[in-house]
N, C-alpha and C. Protein backbone atom coordinates (compact mmCIF):
# COMPACT_ATOMS: atom_id res chain seq x y z
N UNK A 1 116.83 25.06 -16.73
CA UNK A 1 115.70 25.97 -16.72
C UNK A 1 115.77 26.82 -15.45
N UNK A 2 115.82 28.36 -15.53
CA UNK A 2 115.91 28.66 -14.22
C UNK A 2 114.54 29.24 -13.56
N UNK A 3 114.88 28.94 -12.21
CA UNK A 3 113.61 28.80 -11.10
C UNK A 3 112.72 29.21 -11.35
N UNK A 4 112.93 31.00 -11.85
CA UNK A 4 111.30 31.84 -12.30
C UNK A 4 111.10 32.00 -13.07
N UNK A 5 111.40 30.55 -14.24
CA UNK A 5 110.58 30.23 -15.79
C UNK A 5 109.58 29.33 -15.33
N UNK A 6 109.40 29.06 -14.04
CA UNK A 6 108.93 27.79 -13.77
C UNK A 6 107.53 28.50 -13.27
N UNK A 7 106.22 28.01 -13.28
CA UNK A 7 105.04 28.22 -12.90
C UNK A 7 104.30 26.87 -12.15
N UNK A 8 103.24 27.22 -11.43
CA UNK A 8 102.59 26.06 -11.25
C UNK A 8 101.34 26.52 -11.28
N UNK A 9 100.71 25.53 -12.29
CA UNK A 9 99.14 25.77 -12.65
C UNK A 9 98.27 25.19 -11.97
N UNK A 10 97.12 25.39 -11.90
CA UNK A 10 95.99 24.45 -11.54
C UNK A 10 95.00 24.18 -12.36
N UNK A 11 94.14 23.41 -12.64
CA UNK A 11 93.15 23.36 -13.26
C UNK A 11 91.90 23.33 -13.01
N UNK A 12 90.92 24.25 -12.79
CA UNK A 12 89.45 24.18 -12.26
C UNK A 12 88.98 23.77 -12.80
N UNK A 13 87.86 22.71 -12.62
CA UNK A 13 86.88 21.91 -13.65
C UNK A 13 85.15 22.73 -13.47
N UNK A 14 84.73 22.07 -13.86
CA UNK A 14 83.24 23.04 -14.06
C UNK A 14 82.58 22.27 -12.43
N UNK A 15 82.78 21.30 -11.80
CA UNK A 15 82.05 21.20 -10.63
C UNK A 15 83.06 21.72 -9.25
N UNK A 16 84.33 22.47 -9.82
CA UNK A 16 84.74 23.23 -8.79
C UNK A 16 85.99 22.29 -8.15
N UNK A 17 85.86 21.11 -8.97
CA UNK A 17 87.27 19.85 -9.07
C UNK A 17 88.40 20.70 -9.21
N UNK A 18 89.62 20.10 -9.19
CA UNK A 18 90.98 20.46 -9.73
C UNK A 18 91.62 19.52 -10.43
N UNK A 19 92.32 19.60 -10.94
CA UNK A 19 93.73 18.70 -11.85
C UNK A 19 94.73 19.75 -11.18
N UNK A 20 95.70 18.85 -10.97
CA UNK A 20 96.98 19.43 -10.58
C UNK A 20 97.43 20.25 -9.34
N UNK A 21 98.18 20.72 -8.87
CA UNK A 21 99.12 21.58 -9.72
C UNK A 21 100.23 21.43 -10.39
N UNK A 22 100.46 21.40 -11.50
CA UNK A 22 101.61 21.33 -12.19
C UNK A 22 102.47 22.58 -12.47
N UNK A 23 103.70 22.23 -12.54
CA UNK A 23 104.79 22.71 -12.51
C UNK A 23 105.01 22.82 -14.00
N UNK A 24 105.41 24.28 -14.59
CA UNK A 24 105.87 23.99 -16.50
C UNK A 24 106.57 25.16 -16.59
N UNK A 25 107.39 25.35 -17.44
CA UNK A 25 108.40 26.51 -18.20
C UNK A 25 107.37 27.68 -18.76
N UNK A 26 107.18 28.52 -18.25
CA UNK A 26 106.46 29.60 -18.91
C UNK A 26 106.59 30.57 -20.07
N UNK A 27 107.87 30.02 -20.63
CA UNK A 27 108.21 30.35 -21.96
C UNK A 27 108.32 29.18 -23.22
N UNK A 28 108.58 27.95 -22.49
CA UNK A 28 108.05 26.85 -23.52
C UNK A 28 107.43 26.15 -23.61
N UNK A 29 106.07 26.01 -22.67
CA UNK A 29 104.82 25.52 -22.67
C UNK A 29 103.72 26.12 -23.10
N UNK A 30 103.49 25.41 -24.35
CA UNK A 30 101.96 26.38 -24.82
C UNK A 30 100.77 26.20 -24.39
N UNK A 31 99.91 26.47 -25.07
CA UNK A 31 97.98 26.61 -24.38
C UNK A 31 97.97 25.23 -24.33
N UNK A 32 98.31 25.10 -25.97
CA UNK A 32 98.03 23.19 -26.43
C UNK A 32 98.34 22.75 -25.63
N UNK A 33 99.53 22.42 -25.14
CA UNK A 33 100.48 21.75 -24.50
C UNK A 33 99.53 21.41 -23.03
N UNK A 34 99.29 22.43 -22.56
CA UNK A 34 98.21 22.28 -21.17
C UNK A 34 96.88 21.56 -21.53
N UNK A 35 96.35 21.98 -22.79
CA UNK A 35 94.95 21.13 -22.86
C UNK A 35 95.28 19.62 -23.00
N UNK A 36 96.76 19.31 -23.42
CA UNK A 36 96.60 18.23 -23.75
C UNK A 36 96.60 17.39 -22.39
N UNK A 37 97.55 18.01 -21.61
CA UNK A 37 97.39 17.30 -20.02
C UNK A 37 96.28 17.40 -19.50
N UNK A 38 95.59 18.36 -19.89
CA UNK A 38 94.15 18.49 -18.89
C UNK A 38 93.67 17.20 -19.46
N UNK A 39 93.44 16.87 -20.71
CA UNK A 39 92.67 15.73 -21.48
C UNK A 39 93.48 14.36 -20.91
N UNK A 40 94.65 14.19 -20.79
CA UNK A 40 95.40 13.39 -20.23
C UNK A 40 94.65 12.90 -19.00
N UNK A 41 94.63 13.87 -18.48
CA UNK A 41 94.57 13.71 -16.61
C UNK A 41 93.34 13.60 -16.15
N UNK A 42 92.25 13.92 -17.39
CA UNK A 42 90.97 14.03 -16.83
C UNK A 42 90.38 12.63 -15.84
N UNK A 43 89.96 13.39 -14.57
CA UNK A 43 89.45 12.22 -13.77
C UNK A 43 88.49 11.34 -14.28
N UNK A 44 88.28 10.11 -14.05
CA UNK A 44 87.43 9.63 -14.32
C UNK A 44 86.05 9.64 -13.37
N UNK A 45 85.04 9.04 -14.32
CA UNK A 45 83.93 9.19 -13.85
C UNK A 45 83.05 10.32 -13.58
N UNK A 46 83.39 11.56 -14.40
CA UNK A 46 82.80 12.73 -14.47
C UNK A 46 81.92 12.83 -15.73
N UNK A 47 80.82 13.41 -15.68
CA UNK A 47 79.30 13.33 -16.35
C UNK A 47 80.11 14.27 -17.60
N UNK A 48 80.73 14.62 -17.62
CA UNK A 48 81.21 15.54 -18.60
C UNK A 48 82.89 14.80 -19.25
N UNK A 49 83.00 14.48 -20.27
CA UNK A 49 84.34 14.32 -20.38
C UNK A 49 85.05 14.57 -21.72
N UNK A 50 86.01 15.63 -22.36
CA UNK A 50 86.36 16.37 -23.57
C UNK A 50 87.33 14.75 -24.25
N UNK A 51 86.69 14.54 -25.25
CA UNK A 51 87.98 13.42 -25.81
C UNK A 51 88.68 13.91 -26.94
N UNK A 52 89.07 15.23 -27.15
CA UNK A 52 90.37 15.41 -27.92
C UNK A 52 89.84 17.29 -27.52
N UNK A 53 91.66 17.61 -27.41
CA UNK A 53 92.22 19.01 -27.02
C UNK A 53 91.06 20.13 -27.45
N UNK A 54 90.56 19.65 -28.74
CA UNK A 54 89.75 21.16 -29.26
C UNK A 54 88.45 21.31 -28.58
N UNK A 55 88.02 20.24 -27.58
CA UNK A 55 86.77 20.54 -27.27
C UNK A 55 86.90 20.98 -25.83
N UNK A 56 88.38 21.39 -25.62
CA UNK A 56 88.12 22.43 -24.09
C UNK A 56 89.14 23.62 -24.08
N UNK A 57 88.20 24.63 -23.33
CA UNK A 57 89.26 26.26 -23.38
C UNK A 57 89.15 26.53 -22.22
N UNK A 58 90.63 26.93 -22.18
CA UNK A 58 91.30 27.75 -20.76
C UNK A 58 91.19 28.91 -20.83
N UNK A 59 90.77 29.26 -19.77
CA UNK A 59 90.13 31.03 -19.61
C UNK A 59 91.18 30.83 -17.98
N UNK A 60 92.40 31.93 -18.15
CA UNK A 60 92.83 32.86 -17.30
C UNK A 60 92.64 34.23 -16.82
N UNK A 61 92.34 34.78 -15.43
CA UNK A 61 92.15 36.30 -15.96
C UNK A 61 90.92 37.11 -16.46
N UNK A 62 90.25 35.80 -16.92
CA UNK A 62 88.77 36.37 -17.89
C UNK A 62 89.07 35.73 -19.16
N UNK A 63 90.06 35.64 -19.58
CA UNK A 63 90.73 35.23 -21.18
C UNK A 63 90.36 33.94 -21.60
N UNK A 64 89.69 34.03 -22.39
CA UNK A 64 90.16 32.60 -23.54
C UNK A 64 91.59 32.67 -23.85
N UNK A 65 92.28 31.36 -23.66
CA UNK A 65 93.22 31.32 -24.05
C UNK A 65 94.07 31.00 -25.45
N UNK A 66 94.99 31.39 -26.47
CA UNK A 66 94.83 30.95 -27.44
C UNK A 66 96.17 29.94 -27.45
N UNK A 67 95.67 28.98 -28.32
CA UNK A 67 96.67 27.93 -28.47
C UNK A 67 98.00 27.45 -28.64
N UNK A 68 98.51 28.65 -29.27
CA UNK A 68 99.52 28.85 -30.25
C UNK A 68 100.69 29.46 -29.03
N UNK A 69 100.11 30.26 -27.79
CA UNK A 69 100.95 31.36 -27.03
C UNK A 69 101.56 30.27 -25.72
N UNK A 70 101.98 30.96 -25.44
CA UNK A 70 103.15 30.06 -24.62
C UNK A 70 102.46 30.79 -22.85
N UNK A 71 103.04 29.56 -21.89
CA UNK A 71 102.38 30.33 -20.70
C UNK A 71 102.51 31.79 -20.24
N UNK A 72 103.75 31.88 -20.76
CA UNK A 72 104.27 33.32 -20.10
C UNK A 72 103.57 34.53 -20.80
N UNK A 73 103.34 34.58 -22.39
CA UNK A 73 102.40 35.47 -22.55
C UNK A 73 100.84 35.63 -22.41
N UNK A 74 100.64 34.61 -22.03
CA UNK A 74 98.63 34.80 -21.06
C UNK A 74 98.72 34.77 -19.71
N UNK A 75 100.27 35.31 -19.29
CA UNK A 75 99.98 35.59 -17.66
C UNK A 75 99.97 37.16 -17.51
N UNK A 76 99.29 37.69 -16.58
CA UNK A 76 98.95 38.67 -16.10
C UNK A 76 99.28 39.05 -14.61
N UNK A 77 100.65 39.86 -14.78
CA UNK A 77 101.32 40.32 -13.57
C UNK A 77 100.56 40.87 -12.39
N UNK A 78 99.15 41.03 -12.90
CA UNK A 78 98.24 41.80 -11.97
C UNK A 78 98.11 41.28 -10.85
N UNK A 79 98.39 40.92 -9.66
CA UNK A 79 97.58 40.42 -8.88
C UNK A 79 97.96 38.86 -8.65
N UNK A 80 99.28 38.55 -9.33
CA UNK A 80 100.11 37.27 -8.81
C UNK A 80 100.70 37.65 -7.95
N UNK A 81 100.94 35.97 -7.17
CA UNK A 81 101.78 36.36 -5.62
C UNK A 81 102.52 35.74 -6.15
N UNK A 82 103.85 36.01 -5.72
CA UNK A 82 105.23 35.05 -5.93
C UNK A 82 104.85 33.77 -5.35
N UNK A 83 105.21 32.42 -6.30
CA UNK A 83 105.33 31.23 -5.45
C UNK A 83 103.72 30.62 -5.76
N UNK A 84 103.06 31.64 -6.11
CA UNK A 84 101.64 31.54 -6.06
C UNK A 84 101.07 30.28 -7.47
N UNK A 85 100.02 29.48 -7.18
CA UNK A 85 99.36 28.79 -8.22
C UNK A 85 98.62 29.60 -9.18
N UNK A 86 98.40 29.61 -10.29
CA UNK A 86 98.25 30.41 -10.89
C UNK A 86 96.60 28.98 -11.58
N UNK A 87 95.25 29.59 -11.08
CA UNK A 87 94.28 28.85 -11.55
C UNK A 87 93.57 29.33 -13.15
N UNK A 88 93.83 28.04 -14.01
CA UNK A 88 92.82 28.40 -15.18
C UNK A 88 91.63 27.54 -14.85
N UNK A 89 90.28 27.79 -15.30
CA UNK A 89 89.27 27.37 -15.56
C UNK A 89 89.24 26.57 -16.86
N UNK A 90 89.11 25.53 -16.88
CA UNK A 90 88.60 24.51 -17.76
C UNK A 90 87.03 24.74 -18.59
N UNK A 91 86.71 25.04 -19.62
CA UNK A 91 85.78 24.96 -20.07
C UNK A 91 85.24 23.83 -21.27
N UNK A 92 84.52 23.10 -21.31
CA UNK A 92 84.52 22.03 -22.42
C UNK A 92 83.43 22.10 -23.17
N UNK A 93 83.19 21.81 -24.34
CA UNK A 93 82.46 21.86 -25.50
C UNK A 93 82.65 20.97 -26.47
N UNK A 94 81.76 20.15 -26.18
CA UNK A 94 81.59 19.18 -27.29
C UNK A 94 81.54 19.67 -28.86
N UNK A 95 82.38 18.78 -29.62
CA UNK A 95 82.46 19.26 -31.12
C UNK A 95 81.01 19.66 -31.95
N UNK A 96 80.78 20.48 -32.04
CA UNK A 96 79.23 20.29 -33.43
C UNK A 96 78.81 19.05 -33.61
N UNK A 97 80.29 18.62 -34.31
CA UNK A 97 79.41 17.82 -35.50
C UNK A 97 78.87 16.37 -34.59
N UNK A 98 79.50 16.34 -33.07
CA UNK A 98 79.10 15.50 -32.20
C UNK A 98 77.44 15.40 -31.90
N UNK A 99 77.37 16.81 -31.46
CA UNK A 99 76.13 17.38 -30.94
C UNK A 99 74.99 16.97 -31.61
N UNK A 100 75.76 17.22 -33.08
CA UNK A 100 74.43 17.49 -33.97
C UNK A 100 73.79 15.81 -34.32
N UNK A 101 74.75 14.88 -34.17
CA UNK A 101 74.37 13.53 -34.86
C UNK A 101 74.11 12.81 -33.79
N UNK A 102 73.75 13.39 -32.33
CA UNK A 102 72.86 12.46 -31.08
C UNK A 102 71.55 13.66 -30.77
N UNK A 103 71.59 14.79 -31.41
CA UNK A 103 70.21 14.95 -31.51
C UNK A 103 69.70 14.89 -32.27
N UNK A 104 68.22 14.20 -32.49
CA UNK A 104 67.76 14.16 -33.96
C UNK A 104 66.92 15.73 -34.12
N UNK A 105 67.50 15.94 -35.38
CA UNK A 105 66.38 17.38 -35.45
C UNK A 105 65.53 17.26 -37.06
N UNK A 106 64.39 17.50 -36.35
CA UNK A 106 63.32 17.32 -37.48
C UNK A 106 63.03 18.86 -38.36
N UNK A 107 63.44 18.53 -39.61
CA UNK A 107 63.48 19.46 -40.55
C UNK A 107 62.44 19.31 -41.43
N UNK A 108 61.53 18.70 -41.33
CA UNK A 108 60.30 18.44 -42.08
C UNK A 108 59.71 19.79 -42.24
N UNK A 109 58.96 20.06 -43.32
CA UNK A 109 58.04 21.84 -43.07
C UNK A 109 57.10 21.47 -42.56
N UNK A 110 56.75 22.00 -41.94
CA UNK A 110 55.28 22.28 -40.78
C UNK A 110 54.21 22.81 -41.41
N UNK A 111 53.13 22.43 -41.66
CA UNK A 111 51.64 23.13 -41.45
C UNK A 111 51.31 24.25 -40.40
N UNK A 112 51.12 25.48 -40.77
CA UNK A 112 50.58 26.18 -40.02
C UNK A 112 49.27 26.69 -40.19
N UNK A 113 48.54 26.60 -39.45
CA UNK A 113 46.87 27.17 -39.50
C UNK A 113 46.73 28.15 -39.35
N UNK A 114 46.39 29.16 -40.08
CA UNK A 114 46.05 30.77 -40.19
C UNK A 114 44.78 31.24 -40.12
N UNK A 115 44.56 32.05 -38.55
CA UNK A 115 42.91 31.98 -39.02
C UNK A 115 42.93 33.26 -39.68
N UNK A 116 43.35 33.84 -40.31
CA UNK A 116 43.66 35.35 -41.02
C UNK A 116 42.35 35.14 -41.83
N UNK A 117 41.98 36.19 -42.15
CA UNK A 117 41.11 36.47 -43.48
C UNK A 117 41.89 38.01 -43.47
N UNK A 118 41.42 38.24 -45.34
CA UNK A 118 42.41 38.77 -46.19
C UNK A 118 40.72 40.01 -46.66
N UNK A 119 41.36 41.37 -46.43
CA UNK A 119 39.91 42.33 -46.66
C UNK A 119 39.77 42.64 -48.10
């Protein structure tokens, strides 16, 4: 692999934590590939914690990142230094269907009292 396929990432967490920096091929490492280490590596004991790849997104740049693309096409020549760490932000989101079955939501119809009169 030669030298400047090579990147090193970081990972920002939402309390301003890091994971890493890791070192990866910027033409054969995809988005996935990184969420899965982020999920790997996640520290323990944090109030927040993603337990499978789809419930966290990497935003580089401003970008959501998409899954499928490899590092080298969600980097942005703008404003890299050679040698430089290159930081994504971690964002996590619990699945729906998680969400939805530890809150209870009451769907009952409601009574409403109208003091209307009708002319």
């Amino acid at each position: 692999m030669p030298e400047e396929d090579l990147v090193d990432i970081k990972f920002r967490l939402y309390d301003g934590s890091d994971i890493g920096p890791f070192r990866c091929s910027s033409s054969t490492s995809t988005v996935d590939m990184l969420k899965q280490r982020v999920v790997s590596d996640w520290p323990r004991g944090k109030t927040i914690t993603p337990k499978v790849v789809n419930e966290i997104k990497l935003i580089s740049s401003g970008k959501v990142l998409d899954n499928n693309k490899t590092v080298g096409q969600c980097r942005t020549p703008f404003g890299e230094v050679a040698g430089g760490v290159i930081i994504m932000h971690v964002v996590v989101q619990p699945s729906l269907a998680k969400t939805k079955t530890e809150k209870k939501i009451d769907n009952s119809p409601k009574q409403i009292a109208c003091s209307c009169s009708i002319m």
